[in-house]
Protein backbone atom coordinates (compact mmCIF):
# COMPACT_ATOMS: atom_id res chain seq x y z
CA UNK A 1 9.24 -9.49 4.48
CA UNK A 2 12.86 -8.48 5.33
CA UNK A 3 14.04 -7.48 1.69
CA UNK A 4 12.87 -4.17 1.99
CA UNK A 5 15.02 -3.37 5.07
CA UNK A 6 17.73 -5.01 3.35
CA UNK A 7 17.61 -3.02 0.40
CA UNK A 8 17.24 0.13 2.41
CA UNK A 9 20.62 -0.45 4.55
CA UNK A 10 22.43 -1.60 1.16
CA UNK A 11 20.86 1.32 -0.64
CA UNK A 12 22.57 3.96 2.04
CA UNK A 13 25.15 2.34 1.68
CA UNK A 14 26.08 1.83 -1.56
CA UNK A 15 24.19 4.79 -3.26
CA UNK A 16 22.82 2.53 -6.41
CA UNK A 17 19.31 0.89 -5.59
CA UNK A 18 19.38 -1.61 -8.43
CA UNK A 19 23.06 -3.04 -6.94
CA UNK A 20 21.22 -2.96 -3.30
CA UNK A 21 18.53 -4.72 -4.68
CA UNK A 22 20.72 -7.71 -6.11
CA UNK A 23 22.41 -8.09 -3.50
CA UNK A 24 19.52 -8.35 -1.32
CA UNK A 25 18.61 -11.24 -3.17
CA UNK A 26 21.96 -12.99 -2.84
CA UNK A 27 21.80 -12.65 0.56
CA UNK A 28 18.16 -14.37 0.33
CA UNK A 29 19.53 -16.97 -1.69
CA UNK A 30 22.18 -17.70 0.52
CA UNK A 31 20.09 -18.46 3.23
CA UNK A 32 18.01 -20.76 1.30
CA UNK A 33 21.02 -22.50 0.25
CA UNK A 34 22.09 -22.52 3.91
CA UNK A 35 19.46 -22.67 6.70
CA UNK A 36 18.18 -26.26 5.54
CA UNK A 37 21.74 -27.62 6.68
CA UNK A 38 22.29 -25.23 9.72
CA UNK A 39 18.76 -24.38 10.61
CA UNK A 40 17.15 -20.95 10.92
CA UNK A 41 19.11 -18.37 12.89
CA UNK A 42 17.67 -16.88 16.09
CA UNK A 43 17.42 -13.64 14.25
CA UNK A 44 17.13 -14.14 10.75
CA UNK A 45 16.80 -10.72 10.05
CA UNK A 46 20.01 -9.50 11.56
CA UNK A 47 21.39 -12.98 9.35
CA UNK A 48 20.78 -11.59 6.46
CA UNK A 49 21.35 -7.95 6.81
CA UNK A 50 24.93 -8.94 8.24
CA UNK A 51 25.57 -11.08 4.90
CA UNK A 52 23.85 -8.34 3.04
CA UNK A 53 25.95 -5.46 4.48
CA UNK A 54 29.22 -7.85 4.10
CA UNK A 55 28.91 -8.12 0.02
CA UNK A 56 27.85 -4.41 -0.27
CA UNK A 57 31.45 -3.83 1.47
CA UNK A 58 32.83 -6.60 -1.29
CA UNK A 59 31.77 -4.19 -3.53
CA UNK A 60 33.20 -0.49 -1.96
CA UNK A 61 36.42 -2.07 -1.94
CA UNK A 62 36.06 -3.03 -5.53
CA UNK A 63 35.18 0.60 -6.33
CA UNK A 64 38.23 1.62 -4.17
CA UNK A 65 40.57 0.29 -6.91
CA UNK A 66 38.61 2.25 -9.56
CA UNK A 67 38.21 5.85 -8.05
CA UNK A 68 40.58 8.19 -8.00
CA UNK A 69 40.14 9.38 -4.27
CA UNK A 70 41.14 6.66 -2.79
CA UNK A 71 41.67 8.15 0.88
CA UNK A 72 38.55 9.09 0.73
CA UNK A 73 36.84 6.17 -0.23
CA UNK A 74 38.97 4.04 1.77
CA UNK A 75 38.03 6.25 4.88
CA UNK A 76 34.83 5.36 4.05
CA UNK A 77 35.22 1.82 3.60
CA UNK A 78 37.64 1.64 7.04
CA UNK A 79 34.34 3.12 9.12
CA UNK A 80 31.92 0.32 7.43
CA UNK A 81 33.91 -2.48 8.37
CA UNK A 82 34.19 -1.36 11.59
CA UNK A 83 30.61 -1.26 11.90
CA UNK A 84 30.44 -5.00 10.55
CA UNK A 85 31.15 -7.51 12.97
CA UNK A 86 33.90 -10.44 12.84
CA UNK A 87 31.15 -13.16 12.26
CA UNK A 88 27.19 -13.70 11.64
CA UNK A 89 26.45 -14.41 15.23
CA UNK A 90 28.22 -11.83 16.72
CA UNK A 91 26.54 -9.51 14.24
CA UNK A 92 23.10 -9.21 15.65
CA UNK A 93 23.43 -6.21 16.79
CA UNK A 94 25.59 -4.47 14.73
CA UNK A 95 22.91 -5.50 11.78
CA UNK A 96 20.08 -4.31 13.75
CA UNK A 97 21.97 -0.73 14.95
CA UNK A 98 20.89 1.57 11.73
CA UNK A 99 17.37 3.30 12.36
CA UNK A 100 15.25 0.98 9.80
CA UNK A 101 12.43 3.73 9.84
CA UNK A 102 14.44 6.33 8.55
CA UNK A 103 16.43 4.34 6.09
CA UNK A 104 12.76 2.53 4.64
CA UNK A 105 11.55 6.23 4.10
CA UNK A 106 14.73 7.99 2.34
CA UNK A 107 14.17 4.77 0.46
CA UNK A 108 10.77 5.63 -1.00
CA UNK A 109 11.69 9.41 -1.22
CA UNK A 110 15.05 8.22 -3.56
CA UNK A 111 12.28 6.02 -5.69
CA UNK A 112 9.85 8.79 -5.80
CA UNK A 113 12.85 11.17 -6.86
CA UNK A 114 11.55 13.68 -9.23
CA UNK A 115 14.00 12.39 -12.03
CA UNK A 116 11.46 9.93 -12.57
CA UNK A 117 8.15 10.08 -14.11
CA UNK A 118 5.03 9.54 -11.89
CA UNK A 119 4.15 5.96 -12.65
CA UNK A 120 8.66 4.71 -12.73
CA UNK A 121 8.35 5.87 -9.27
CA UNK A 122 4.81 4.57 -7.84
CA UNK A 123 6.26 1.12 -9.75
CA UNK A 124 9.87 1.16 -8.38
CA UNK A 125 8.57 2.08 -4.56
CA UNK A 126 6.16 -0.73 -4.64
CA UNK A 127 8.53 -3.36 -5.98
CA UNK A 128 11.22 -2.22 -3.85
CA UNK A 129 9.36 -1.45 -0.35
CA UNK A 130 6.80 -3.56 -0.50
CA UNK A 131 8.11 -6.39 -2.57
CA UNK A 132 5.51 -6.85 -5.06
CA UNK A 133 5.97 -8.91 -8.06
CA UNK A 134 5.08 -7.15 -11.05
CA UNK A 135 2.35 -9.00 -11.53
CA UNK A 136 0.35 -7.72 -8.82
CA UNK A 137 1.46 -3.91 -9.08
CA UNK A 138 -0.07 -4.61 -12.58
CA UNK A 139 -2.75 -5.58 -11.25
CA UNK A 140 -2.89 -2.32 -8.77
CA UNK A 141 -2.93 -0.09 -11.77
CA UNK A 142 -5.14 -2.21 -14.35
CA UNK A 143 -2.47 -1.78 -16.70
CA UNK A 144 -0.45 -4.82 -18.20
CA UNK A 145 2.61 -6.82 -16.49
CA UNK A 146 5.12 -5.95 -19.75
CA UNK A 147 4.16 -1.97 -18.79
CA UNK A 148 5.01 -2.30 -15.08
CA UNK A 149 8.09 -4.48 -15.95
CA UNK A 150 9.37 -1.32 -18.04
CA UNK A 151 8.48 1.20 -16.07
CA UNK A 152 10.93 -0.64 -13.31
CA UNK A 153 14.12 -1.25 -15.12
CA UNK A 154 13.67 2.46 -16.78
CA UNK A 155 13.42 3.94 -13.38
CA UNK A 156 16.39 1.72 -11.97
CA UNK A 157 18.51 3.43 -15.22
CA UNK A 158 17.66 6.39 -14.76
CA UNK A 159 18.41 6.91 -10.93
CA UNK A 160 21.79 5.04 -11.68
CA UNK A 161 22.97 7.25 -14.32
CA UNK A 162 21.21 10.54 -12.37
CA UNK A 163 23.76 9.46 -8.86
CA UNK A 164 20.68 9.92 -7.40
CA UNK A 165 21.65 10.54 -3.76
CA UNK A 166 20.41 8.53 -0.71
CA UNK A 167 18.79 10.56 1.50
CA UNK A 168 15.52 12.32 2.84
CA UNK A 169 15.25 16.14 -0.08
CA UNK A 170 15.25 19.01 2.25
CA UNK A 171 12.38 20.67 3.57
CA UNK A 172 11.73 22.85 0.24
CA UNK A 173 11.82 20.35 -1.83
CA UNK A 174 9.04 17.41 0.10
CA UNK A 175 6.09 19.27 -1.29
CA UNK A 176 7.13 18.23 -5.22
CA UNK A 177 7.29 14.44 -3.87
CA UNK A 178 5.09 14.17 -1.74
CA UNK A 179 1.71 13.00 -3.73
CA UNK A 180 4.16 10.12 -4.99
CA UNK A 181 4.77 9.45 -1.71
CA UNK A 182 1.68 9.09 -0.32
CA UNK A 183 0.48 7.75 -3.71
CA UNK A 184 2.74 4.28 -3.02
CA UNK A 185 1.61 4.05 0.63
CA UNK A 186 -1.57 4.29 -0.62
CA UNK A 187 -1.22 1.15 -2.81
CA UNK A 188 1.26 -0.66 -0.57
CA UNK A 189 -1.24 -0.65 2.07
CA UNK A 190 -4.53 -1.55 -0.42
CA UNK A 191 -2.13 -4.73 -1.64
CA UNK A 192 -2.11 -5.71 2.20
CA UNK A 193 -5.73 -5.17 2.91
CA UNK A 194 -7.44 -6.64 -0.32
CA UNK A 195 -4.45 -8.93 -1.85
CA UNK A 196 -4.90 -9.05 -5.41
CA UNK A 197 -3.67 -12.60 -5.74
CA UNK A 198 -2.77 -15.22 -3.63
CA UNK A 199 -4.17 -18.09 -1.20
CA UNK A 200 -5.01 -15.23 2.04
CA UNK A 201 -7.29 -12.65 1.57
CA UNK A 202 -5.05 -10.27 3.52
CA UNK A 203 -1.35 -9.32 3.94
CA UNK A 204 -0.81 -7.66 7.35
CA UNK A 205 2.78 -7.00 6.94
CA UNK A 206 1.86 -4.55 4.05
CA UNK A 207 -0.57 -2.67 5.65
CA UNK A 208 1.38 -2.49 8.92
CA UNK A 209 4.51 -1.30 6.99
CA UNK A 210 2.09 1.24 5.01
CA UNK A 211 0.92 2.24 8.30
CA UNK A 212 4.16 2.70 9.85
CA UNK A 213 5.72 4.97 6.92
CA UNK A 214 2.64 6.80 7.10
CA UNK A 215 3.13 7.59 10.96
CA UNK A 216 6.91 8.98 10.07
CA UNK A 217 5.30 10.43 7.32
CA UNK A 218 3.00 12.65 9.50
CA UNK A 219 5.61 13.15 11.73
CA UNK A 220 7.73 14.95 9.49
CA UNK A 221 5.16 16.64 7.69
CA UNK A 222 2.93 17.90 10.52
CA UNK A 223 1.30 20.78 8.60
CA UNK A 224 0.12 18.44 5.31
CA UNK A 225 -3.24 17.97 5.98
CA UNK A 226 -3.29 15.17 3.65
CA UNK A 227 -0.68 13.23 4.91
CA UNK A 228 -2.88 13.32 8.26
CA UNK A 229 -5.73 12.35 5.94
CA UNK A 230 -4.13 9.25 4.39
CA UNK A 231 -2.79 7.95 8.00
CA UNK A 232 -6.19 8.41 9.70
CA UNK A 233 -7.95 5.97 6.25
CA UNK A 234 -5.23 3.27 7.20
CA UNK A 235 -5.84 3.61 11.20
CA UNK A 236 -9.44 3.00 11.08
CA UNK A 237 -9.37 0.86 7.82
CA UNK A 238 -7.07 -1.53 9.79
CA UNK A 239 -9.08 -1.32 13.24
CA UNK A 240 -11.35 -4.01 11.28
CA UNK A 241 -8.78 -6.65 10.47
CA UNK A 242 -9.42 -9.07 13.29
CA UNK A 243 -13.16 -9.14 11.98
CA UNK A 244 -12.60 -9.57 8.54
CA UNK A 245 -11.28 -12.91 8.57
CA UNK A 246 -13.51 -16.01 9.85
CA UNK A 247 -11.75 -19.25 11.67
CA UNK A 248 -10.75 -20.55 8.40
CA UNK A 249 -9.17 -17.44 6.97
CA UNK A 250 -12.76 -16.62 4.51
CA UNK A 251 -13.43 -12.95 3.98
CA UNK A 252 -16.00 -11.27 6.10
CA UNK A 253 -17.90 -8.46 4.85
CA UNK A 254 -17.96 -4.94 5.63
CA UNK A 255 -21.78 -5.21 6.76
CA UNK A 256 -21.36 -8.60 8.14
CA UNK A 257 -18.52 -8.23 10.51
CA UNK A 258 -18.89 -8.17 14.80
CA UNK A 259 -18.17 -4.80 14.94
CA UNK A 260 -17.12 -5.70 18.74
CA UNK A 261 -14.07 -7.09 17.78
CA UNK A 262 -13.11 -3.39 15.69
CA UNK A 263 -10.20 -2.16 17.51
CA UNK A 264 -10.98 1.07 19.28
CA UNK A 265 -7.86 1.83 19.98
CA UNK A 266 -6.89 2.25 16.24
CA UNK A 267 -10.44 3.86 15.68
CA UNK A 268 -9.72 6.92 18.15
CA UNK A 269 -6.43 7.63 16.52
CA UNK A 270 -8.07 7.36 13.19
CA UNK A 271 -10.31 9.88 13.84
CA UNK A 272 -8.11 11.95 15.47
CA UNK A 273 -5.94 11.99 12.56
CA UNK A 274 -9.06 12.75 10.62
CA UNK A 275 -10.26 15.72 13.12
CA UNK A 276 -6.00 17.42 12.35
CA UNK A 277 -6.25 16.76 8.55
CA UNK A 278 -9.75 18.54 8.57
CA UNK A 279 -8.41 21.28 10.77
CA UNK A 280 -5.35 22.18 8.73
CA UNK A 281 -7.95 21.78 5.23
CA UNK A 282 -10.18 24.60 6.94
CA UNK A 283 -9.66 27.30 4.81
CA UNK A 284 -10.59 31.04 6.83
CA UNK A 285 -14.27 31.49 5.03
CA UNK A 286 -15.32 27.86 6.27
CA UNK A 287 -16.93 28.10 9.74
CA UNK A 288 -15.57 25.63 12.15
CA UNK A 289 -18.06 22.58 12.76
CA UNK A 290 -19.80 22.99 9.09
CA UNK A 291 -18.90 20.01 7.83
CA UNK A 292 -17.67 21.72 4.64
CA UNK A 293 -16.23 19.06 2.03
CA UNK A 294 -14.21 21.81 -0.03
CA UNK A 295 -10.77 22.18 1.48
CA UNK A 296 -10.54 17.85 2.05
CA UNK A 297 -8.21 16.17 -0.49
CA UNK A 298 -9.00 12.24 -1.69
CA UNK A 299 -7.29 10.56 1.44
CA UNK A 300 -9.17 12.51 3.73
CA UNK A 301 -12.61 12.48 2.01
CA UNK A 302 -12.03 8.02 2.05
CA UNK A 303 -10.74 8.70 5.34
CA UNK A 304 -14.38 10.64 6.14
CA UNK A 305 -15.78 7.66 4.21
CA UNK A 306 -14.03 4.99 6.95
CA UNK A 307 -14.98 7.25 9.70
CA UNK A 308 -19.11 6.87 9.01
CA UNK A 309 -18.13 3.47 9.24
CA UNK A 310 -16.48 2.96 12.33
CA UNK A 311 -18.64 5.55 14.09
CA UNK A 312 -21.88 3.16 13.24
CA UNK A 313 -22.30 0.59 16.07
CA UNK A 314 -24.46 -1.29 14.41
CA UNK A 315 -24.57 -1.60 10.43
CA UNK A 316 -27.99 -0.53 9.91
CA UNK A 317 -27.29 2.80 11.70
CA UNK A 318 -24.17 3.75 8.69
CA UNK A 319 -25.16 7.22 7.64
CA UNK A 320 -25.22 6.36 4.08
CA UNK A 321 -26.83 9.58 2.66
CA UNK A 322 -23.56 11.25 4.15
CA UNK A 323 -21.40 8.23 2.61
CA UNK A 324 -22.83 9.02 -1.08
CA UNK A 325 -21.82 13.18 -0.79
CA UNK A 326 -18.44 12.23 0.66
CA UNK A 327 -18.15 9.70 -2.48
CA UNK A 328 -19.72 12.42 -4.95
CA UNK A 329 -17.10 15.09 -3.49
CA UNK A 330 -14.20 12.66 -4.48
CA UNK A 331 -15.26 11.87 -7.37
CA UNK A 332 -15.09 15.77 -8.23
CA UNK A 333 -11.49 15.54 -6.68
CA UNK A 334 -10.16 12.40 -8.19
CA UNK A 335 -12.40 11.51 -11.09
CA UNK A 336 -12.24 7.55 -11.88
CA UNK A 337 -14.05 4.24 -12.75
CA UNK A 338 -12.92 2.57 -9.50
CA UNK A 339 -14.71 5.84 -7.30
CA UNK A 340 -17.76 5.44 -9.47
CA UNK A 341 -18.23 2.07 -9.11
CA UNK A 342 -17.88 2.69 -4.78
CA UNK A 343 -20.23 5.59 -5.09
CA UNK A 344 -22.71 3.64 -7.04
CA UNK A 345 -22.34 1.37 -3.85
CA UNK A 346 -23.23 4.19 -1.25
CA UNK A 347 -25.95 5.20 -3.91
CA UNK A 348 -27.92 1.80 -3.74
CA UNK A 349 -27.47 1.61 0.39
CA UNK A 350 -28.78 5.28 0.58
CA UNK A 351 -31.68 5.17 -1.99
CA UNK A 352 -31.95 1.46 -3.23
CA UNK A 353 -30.13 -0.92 -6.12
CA UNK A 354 -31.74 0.52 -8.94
CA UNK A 355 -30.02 3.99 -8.24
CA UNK A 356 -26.64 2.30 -7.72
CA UNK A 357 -27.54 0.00 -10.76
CA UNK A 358 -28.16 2.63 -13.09
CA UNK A 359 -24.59 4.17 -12.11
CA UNK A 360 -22.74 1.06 -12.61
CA UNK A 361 -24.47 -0.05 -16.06
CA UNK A 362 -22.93 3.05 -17.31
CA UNK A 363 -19.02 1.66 -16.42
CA UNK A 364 -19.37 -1.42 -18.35
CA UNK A 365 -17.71 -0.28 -21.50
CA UNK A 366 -15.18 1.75 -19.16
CA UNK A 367 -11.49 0.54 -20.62
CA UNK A 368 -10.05 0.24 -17.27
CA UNK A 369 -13.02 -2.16 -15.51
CA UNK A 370 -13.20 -4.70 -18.74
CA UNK A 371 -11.30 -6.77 -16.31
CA UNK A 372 -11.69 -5.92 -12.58
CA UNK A 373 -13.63 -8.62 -11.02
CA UNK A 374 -15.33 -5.97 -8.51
CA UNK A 375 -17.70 -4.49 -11.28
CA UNK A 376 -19.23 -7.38 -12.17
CA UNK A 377 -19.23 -8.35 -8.30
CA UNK A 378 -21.25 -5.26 -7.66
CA UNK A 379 -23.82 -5.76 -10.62
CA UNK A 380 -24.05 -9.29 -9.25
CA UNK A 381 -25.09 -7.71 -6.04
CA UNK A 382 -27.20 -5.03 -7.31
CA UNK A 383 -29.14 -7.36 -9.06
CA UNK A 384 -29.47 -9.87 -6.31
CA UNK A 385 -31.28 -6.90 -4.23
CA UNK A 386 -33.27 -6.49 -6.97
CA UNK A 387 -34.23 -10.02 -7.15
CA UNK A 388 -33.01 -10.54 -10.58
CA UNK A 389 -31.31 -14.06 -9.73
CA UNK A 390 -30.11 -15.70 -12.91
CA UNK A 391 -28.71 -12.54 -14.28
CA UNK A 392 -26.69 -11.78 -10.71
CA UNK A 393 -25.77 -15.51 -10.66
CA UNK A 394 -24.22 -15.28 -13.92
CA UNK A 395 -22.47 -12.15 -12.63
CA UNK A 396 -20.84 -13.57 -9.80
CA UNK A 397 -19.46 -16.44 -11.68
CA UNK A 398 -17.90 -13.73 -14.23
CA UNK A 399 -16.28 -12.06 -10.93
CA UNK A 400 -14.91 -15.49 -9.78
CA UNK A 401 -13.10 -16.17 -12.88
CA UNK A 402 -11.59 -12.77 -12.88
CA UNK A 403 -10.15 -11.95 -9.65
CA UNK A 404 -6.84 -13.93 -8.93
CA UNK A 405 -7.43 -14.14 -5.17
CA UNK A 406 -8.65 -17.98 -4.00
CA UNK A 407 -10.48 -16.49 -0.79
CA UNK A 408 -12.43 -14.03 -2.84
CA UNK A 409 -12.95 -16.57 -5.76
CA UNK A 410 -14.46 -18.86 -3.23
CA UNK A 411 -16.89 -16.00 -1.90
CA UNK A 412 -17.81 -14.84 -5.27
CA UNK A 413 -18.20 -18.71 -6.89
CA UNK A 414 -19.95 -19.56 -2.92
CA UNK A 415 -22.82 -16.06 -3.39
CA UNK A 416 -23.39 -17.76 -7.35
CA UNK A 417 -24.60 -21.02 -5.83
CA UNK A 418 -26.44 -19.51 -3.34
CA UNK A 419 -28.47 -17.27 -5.95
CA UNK A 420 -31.80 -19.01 -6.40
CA UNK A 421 -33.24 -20.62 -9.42
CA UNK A 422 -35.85 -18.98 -11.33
């Protein structure tokens, strides 16, 4: 949970993200080696930053001897030691001074530097920020570990050997960055609602830390209606976590959940957020109030998607006609397997299984579903409505073996017993 923040403070630093990120990990080490003996500090977070921030200093005064301005660099060195403090319990605060927020965001805007190609940066962000194995960012992008594993080292080279600088690109320069941006909050926060492996179903701290660099996000772009778009999906997506989870940590279904326990709070910002992204997406020939779909971007069309949603008190009264056009729109915007397979979804809700059926028998030879467990979860479903029990049995058992989280295998294996026998 704290490597991130680490790696952000030894990134600014030390201006090399793969040397921040090693050193991170000593410092994690460290503390594993250590807190068993001493116990755990009363703010392990400012522990390890401290120890952190004290090797990344180790290492400036190394460079010292090795560039040829040394007044300069030792200038620089002399005003980070007197940040550091004598000793790791008088460090607290010192660790804990530097504005986390804005060092966790120049973070993701170094990894989604343009120097790198779309998918190094998406890769690096998500490994770095959200500490993902690369396993499970695999997973995020159906493509294999090996791939993801590449794509990480070659973006670590190439910001090294680029002297990438640490910091936030100037105002004419966000809008070439900024769809990586949002692309890895995107993903950080879907990792930390739906974990892709795993014994809990959920990982708040991702989706709270998504939410959060979304917020700054917003804040600094004001006028990018997407941005707006993206935060309001994550405030109203995450207004249903306390419902999603039943007393033993199972998953609760969308349809299923006591929509009384939704937060409200998070639902009104949501669609607030919403209501500013559709405002700044209103281009002059769309009259105000139309409910126009053309100027909306993929965040804010699944944002419009959330909205039906949380605006339906009870499930029976979700508006899913309006739930299939928002899905049909972004599949015109952002043409995939995954937004078929959801708009097949809102097709069988708004007009029956066999509509949504038809739609999903034509993704089964689609490369990048052979093995996501949610299409044969859906057929399973689909078929189930349909009354077609040993065929959606046989599909739920194929879902189970595919997905590698043990709440959803559990729900998956749990809906295959409960099929009935022909």
């Amino acid at each position: 949970m704290e490597s991130a923040r680490i790696i952000a403070v030894l990134a600014r630093m030390l201006r090399d993200v793969g040397q921040a990120e090693e050193l991170a990990q000593d410092a994690l080490v460290l503390a594993l080696e250590r807190w068993p003996q001493t116990g755990v500090p009363d703010q392990p977070a400012a522990w390890l930053t401290t120890v952190a921030k004290n090797r990344a200093l180790d290492v400036l005064r190394h460079r010292q001897l090795h560039h040829a301005k040394e007044a300069a660099i030792s200038y620089e060195i002399d005003s980070q030691l007197q940040d550091a403090a004598p000793d790791l319990e008088t460090a607290v605060a010192d660790a804990l001074e530097n504005d986390i927020g804005d060092d966790l965001l120049r973070l993701v805007f170094v990894a989604c530097h343009p120097v790198l190609p779309t998918d190094g940066r998406v890769a690096l962000t998500l490994r770095l920020l959200g500490g993902l194995s690369t396993d499970e960012i695999a997973r995020a992008f159906l493509v294999p570990e090996k791939t993801v594993a590449q794509r990480i080292v070659r973006a670590k080279r190439t910001l090294s050997e680029a002297r990438v600088p640490f910091e936030a690109p100037r105002a004419h320069e966000l809008g070439e960055r900024l769809a990586s941006v949002l692309q890895v909050i995107y993903l950080i926060y879907n990792e930390g609602y739906s974990a892709s492996a795993g014994a809990d179903w959920m990982r708040p701290a991702l989706c709270e830390e998504a939410l959060r660099l979304g917020r700054i996000l917003a804040g600094l772009q004001p006028h990018e209606p997407e941005v707006h778009g993206l935060v309001a999906l994550m405030e109203i997506q995450s207004s249903r976590a306390r419902a999603r989870l039943g007393p033993k940590g199972e998953p609760i279904l969308l349809l299923e959940q006591d929509r009384s326990r939704w937060d409200q709070l998070l639902i009104r910002r949501g669609l607030a957020a919403l209501a500013r992204a559709e405002q700044l997406a209103l281009s002059p020939a769309d009259a105000p109030g139309a409910g126009g779909l053309q100027g909306l971007g993929p965040y804010a069309l699944q944002a419009a998607i959330a909205a039906c949603h949380a605006r339906a008190r009870r499930a029976e009264e979700t508006d899913w006609q309006r739930i299939a056009a928002l899905y049909e729109a972004l599949a015109q915007r952002l043409p995939s397997p995954i937004v078929e397979l959801n708009r097949a979804v809102a097709l069988s809700m708004a007009y029956g299984p066999q509509a949504g059926l038809e739609v999903v028998d034509g993704l089964l030879e689609a490369p990048a579903l052979k093995h996501y467990h949610l299409l044969p979860s859906v057929r399973g479903d689909l078929l189930a409505r349909l009354e077609r029990h040993d065929e959606a049995r046989g599909e739920f058992e194929r879902a189970a073996a595919l997905t590698h989280n043990e709440r959803e295998r559990q729900l998956l294996l749990a809906r295959a017993q409960s099929s009935p026998l022909s």
